[in-house]
C-alpha atoms as a PDB file:
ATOM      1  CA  UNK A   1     -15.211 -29.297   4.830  1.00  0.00           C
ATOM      2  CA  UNK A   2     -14.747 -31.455   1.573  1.00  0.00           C
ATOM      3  CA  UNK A   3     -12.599 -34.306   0.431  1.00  0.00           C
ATOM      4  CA  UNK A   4      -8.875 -34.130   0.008  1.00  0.00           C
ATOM      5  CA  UNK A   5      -7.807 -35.743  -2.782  1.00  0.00           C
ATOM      6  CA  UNK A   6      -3.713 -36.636  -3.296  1.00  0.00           C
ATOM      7  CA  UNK A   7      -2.195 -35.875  -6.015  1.00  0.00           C
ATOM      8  CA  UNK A   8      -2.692 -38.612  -7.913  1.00  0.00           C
ATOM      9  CA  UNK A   9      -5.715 -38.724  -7.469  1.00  0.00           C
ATOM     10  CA  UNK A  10      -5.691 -35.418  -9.103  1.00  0.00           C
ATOM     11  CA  UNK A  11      -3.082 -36.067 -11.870  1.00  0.00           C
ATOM     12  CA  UNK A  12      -4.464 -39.292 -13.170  1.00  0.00           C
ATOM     13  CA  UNK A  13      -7.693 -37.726 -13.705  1.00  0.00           C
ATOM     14  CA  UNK A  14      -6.080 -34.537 -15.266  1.00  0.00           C
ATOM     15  CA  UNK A  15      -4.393 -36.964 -17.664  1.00  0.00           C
ATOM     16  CA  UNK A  16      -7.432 -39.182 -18.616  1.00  0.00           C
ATOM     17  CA  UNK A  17      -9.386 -36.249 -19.334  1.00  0.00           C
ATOM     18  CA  UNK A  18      -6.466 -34.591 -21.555  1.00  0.00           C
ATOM     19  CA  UNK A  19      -6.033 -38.164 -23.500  1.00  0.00           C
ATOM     20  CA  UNK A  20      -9.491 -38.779 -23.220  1.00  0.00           C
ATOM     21  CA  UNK A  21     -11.690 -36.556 -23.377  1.00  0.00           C
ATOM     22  CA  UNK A  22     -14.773 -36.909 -25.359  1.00  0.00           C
ATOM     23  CA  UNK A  23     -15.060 -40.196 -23.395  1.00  0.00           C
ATOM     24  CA  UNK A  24     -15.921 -39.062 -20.056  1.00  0.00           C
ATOM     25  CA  UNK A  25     -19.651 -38.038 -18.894  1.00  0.00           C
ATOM     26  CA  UNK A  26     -21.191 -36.423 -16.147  1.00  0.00           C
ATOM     27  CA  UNK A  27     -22.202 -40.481 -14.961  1.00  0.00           C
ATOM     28  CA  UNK A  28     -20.114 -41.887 -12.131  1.00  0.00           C
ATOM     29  CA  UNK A  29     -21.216 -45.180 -13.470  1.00  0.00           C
ATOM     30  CA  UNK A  30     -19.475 -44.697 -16.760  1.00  0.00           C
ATOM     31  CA  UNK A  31     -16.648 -43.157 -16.047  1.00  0.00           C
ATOM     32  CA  UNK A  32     -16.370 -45.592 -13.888  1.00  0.00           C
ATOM     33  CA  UNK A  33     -15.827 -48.241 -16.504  1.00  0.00           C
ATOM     34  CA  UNK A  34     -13.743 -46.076 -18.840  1.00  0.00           C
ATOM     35  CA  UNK A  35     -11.123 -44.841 -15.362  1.00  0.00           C
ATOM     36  CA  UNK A  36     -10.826 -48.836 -15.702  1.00  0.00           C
ATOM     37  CA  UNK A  37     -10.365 -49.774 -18.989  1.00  0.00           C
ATOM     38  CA  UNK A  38      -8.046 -46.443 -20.084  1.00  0.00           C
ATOM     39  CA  UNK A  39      -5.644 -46.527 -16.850  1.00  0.00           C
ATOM     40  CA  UNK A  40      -3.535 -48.976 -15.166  1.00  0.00           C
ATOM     41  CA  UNK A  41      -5.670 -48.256 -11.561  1.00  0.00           C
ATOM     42  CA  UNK A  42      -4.710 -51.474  -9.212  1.00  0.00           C
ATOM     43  CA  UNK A  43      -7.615 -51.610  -6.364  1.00  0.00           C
ATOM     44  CA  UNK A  44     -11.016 -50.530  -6.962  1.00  0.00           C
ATOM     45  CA  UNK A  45     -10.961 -47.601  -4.346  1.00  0.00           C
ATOM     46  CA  UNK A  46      -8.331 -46.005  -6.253  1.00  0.00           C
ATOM     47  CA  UNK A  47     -10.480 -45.990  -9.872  1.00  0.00           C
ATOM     48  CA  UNK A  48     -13.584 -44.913  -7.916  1.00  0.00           C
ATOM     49  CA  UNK A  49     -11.815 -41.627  -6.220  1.00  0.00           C
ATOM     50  CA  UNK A  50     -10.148 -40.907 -10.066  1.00  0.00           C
ATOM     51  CA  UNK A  51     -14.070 -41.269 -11.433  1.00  0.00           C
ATOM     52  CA  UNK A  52     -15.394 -39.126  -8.730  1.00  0.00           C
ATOM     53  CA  UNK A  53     -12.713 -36.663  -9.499  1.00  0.00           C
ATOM     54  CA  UNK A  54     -13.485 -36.735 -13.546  1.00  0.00           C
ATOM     55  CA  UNK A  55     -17.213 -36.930 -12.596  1.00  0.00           C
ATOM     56  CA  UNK A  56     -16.511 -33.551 -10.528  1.00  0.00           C
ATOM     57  CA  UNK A  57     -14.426 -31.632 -12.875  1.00  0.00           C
ATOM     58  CA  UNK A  58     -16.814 -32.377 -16.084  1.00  0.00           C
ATOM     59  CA  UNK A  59     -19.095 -31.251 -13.825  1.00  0.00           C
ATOM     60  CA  UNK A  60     -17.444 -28.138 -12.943  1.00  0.00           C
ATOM     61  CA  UNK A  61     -16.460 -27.765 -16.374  1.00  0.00           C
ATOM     62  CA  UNK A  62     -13.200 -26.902 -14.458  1.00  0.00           C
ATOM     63  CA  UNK A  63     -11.339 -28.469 -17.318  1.00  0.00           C
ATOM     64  CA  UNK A  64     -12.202 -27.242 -21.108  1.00  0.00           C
ATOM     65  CA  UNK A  65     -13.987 -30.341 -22.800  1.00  0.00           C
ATOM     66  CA  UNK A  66     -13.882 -28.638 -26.184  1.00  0.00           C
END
């Protein structure tokens, strides 16, 4: 069993990576800081499940980084 994400979870991370993306890493910790400074993210649980979700799909090079 994994994590379910919601969809905006999944969205906001989508878009950051489309407007963004040479920015974002494979580091938590850094895309940490850049889910803060390049979105509007209210509570601090919220930015970390977006940054786990970027971290995951760089990862996964599910998303083309070219």
């Amino acid at each position: 069993m994994g994590n379910i994400r919601t969809s905006f979870v999944k969205r906001t991370a989508k878009e950051l990576i489309e407007t963004h993306r040479r920015k974002f890493t494979t580091d938590f910790a850094e895309n940490k800081k850049l889910v803060e400074q390049y979105s509007t993210v209210s509570t601090k649980h919220l930015r970390n499940k977006i940054a786990g979700y970027v971290t995951r799909l760089i990862k996964n090079n599910a998303i083309y980084q070219g």
